[in-house]
Protein backbone atom coordinates (compact mmCIF):
# COMPACT_ATOMS: atom_id res chain seq x y z
CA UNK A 1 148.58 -23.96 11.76
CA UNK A 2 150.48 -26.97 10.52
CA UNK A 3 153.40 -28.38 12.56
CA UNK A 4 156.24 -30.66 12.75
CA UNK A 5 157.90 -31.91 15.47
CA UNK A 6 160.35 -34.00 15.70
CA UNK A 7 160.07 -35.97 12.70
CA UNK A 8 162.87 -38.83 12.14
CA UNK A 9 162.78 -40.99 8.84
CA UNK A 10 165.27 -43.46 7.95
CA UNK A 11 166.07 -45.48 5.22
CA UNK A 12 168.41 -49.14 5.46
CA UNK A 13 171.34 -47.17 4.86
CA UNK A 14 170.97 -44.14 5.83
CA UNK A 15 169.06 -41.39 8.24
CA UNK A 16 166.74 -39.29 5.71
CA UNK A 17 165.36 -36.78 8.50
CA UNK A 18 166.73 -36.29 11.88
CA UNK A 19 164.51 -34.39 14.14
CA UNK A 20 163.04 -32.34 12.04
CA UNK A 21 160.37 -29.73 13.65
CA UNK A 22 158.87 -26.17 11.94
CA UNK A 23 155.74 -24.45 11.19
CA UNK A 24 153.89 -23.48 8.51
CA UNK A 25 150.79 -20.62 9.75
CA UNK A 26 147.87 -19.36 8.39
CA UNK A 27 148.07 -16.71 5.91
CA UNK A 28 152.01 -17.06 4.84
CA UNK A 29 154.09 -18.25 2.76
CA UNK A 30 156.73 -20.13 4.07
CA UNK A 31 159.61 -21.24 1.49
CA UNK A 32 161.57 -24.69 2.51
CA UNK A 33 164.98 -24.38 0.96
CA UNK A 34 167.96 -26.84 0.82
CA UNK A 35 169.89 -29.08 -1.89
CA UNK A 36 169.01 -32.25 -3.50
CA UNK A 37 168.53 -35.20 -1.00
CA UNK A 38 169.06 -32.52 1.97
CA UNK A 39 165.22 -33.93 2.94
CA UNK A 40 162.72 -31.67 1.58
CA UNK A 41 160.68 -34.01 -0.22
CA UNK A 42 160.72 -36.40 2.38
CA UNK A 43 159.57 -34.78 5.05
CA UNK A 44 156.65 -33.02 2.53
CA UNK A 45 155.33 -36.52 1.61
CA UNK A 46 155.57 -37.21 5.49
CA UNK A 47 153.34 -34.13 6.38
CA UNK A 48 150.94 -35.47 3.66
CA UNK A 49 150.61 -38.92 5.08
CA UNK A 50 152.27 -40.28 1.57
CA UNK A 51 155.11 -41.54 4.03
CA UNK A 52 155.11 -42.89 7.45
CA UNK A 53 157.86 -41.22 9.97
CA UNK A 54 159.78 -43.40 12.32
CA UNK A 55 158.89 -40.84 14.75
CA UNK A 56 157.66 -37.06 15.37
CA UNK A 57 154.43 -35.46 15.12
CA UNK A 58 152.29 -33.94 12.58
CA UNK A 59 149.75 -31.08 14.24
CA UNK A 60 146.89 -29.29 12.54
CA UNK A 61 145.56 -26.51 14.80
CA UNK A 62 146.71 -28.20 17.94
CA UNK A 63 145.66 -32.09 17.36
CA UNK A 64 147.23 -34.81 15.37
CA UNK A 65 146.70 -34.38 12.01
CA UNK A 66 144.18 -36.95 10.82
CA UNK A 67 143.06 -38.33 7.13
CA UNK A 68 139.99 -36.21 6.92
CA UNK A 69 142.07 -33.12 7.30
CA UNK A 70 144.34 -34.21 4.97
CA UNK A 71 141.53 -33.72 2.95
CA UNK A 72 141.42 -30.12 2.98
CA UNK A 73 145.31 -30.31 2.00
CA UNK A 74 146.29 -29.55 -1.18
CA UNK A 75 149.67 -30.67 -2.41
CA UNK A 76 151.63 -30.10 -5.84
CA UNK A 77 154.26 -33.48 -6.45
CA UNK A 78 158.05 -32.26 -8.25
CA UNK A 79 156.53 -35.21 -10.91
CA UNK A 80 153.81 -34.01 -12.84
CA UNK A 81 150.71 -36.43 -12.69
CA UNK A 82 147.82 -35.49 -14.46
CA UNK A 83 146.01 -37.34 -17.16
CA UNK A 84 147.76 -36.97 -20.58
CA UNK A 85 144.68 -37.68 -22.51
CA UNK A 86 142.27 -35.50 -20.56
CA UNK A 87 141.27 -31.94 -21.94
CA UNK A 88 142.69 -29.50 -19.15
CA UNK A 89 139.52 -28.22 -18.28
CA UNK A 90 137.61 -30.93 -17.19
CA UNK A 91 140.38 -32.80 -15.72
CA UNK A 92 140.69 -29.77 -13.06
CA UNK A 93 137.31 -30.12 -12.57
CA UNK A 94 137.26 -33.74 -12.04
CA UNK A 95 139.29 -33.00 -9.40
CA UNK A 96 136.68 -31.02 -7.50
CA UNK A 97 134.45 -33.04 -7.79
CA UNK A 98 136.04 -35.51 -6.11
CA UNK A 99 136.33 -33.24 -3.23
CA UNK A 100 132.61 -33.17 -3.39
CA UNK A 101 132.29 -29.77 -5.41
CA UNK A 102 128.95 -30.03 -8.10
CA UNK A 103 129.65 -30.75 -11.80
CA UNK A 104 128.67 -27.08 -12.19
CA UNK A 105 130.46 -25.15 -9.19
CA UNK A 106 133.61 -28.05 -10.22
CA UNK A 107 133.55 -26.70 -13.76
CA UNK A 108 133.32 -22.99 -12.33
CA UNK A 109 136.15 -23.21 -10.04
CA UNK A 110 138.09 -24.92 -12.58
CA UNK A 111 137.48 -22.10 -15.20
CA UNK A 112 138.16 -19.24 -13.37
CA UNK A 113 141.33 -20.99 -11.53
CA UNK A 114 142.87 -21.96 -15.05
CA UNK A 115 141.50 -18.45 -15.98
CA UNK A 116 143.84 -16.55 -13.13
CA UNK A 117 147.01 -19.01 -14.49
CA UNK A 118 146.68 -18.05 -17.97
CA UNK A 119 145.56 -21.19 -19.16
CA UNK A 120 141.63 -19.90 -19.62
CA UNK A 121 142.00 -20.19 -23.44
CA UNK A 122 143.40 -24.05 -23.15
CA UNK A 123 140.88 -25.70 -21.33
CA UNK A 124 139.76 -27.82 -24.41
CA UNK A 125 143.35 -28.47 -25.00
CA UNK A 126 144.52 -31.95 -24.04
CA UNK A 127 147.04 -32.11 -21.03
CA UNK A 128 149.29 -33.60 -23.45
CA UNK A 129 149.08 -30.92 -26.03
CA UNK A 130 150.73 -28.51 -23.15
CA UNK A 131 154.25 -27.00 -23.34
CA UNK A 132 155.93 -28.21 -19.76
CA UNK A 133 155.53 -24.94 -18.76
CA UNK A 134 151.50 -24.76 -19.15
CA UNK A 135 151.53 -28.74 -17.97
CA UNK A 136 153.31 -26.96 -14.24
CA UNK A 137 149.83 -24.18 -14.41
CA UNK A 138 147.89 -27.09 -14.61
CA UNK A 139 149.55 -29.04 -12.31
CA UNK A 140 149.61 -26.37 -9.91
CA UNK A 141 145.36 -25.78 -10.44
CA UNK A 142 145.19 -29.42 -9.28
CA UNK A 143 146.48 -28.49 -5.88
CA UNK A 144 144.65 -25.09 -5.57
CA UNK A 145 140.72 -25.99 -6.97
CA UNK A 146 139.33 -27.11 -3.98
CA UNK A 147 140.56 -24.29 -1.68
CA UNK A 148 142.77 -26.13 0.89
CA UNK A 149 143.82 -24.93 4.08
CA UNK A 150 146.97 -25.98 3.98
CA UNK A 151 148.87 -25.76 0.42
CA UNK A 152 152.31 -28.05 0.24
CA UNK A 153 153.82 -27.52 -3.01
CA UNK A 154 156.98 -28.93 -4.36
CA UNK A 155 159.21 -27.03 -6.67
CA UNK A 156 156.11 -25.03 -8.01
CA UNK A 157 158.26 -22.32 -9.60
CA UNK A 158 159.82 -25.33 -11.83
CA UNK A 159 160.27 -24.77 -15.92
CA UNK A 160 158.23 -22.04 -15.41
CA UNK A 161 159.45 -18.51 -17.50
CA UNK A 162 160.13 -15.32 -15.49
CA UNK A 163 156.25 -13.51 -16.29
CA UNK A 164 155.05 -17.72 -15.63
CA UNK A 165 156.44 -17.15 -12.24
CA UNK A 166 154.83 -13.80 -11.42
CA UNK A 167 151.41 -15.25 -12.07
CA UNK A 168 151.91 -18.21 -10.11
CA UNK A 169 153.39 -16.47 -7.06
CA UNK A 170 150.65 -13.89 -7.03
CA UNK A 171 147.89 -16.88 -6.97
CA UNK A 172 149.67 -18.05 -4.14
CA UNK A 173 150.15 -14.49 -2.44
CA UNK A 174 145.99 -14.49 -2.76
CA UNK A 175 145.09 -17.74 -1.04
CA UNK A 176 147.61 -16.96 1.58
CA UNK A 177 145.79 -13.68 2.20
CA UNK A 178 142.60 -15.78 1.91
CA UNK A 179 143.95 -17.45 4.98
CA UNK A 180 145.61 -20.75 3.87
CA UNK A 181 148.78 -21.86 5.36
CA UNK A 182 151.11 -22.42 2.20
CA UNK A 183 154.67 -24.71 2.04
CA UNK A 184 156.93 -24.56 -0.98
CA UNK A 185 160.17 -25.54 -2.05
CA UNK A 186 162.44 -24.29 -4.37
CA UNK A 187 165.74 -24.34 -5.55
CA UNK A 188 165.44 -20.67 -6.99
CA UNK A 189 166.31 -18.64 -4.00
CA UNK A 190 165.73 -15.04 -5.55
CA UNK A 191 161.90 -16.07 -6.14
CA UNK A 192 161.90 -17.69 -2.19
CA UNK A 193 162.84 -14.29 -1.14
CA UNK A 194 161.46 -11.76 -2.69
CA UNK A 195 158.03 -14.28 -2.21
CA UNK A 196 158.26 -15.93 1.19
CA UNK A 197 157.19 -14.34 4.58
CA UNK A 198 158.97 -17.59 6.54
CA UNK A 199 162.22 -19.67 5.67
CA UNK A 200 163.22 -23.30 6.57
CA UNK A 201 166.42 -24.38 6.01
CA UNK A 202 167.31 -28.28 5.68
CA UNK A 203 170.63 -29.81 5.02
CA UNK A 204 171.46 -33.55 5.79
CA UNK A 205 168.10 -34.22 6.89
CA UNK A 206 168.19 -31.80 9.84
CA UNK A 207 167.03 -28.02 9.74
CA UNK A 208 170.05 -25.89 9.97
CA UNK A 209 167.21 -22.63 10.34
CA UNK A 210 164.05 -21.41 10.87
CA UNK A 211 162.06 -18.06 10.89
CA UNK A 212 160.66 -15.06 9.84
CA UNK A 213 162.48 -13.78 6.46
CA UNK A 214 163.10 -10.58 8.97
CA UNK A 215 164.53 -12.43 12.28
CA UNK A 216 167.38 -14.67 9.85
CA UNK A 217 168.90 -11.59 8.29
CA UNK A 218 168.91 -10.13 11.41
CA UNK A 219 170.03 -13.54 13.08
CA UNK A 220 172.85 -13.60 10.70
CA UNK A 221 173.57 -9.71 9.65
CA UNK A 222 177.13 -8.40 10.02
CA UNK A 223 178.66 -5.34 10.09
CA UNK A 224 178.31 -4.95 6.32
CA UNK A 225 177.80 -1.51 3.93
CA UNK A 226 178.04 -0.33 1.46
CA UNK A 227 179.67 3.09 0.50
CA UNK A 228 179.16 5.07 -2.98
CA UNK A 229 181.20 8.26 -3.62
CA UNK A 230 182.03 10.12 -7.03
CA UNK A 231 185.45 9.50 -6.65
CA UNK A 232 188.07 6.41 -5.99
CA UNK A 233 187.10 4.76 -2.97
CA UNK A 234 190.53 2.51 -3.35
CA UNK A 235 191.27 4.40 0.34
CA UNK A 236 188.87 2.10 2.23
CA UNK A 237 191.39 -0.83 1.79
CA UNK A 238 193.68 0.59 4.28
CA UNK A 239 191.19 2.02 6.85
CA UNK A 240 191.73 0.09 10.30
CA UNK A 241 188.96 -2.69 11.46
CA UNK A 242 187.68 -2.94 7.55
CA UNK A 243 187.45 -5.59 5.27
CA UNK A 244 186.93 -5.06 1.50
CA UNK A 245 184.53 -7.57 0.05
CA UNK A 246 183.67 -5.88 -3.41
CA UNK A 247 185.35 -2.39 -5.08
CA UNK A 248 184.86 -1.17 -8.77
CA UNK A 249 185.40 2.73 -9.03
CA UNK A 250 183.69 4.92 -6.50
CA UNK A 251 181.24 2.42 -5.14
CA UNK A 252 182.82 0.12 -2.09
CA UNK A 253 181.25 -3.60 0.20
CA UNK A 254 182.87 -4.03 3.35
CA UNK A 255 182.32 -5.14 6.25
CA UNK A 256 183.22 -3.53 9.39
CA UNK A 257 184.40 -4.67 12.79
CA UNK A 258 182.79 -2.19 14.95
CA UNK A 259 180.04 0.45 14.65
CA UNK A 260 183.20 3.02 15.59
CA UNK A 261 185.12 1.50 12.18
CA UNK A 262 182.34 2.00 9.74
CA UNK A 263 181.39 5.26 11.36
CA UNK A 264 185.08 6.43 10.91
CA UNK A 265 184.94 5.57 7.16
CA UNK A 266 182.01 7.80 6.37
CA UNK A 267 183.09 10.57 7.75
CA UNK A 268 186.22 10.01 5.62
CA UNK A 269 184.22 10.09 2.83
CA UNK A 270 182.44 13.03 3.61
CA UNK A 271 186.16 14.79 3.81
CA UNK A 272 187.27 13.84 0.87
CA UNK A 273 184.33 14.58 -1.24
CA UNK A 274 181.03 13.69 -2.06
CA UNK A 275 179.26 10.74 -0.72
CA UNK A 276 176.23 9.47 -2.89
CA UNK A 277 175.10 6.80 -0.46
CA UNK A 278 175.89 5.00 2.64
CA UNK A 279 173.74 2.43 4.00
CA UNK A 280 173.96 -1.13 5.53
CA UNK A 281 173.89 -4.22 3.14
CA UNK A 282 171.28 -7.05 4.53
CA UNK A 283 172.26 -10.81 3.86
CA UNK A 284 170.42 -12.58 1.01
CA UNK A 285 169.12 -15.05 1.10
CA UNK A 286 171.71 -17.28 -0.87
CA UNK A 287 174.33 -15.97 1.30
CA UNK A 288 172.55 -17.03 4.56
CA UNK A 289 172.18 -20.55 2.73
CA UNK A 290 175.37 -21.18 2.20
CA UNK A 291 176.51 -19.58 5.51
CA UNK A 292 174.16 -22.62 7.51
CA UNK A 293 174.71 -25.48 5.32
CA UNK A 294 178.38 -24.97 5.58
């Protein structure tokens, strides 16, 4: 397990990171959300070694991390930095070689890892020859060919077109089931959470939340449902203790200040006529975002 504890970085003008501390475990995905200059980057490169904190820890399995385990990091930059010139597939196998793979298991792991990002029919293709889209596969097969144990990856889902991101996010479902402990940031929040089995939250430099995907919409769940019927639901507006958030036709969002409140409005419903569904509406993730940075 990778952790982070109490990480401070400052710059001559300003405090980057302010006590920063979370976890990243074995076999999950844990996405690390927040806006531009709210400090993910920083504290990535930090966890990498790339940049030195002012003060905090960095743990692997219980001990300071060190720069041999770095070695079994892998790590994916927002800046793509591969080797224009180089043909794809031996550029991803140059790269495991020079985690000590053999020039053939180097070119095997780069095949079939290029193979599983759809890029198996590019790899004499120079990197330069790539649409930005293909240059983000390849980027991404730089971090994954030597199988790290810890995967840090930096706007991976970036440029990258809706079937794009499918592939991607299942090659990084597998090596989390294979075990490694995977990091990513994004700034698309539907992919984070329909992917993501943890969530970090950073704003200002300090992390405003931290948890299972499961424990922060129940951390930060209201009284909220939702109520379809085959009629006008217009009524709901002037039941006591409810608050309409969203009504088009028969289909109603409120939110409810007691159990008693919403319980009273379904079994209006069910008087005056037929109730399609009634169920409780769970925060997304975007609106827990914008309910901690606030």
């Amino acid at each position: 397990m990778l952790e982070l504890h109490g990480i401070t970085k400052s710059y001559t003008d300003r405090k980057a990171l302010d006590d920063v501390g979370f976890d990243v475990r074995p076999g999950r995905l844990t996405g690390f959300v927040g806006g531009n200059g709210a400090g993910k980057t920083t504290t990535m490169r930090i966890a990498l070694g790339v940049l030195e904190a002012d003060a905090g820890e960095v743990i692997l399995d219980g001990a300071p991390v060190t720069a041999e385990d770095r070695r079994r990091f892998g790590y994916m930059p927002e800046e793509r930095g591969l080797y224009p010139k180089m043909k794809i597939g031996e550029h991803i196998a140059y790269l495991a070689r020079l985690h000590g793979y053999s020039k053939t298991d180097a070119a095997t792991a780069a095949s079939s890892l290029l193979d599983r990002l759809g890029l198996g029919e590019r790899l004499e293709d120079r990197v330069e020859t790539l649409s930005l889209g293909n240059q983000q596969r390849a980027q991404i097969a730089a971090a994954l060919v030597h199988e790290p144990e810890v995967l840090i990856l930096d706007e991976p889902f970036s440029g990258l077109d809706p079937l794009a991101v499918d592939v991607v996010a299942g090659v990084l479902q597998e090596r989390a089931a294979q075990g490694a402990a995977v990091l990513f940031s994004s700034h698309q929040l539907d992919v984070v959470e329909r992917l993501c089995d943890d969530l970090v939250i950073i704003a200002g430099g300090t992390i405003r939340a931290a948890g299972s995907r499961e424990q922060l919409r129940a951390q930060h769940a209201k009284r909220r449902f939702e109520l379809v019927t085959t009629g006008d639901a217009g009524w709901v507006r002037d039941e006591p203790g409810i608050d309409v958030l969203d009504l088009v036709g028969g289909t109603v969002l409120f939110d409810a200040a007691s159990d008693a409140d919403a319980q009273h409005v379904l079994e209006t419903a069910i008087a005056r006529g037929h109730v399609t569904s009634f169920a409780p509406r769970h925060p997304t993730l975007a609106e827990i975002f914008k309910e901690v940075i606030q």
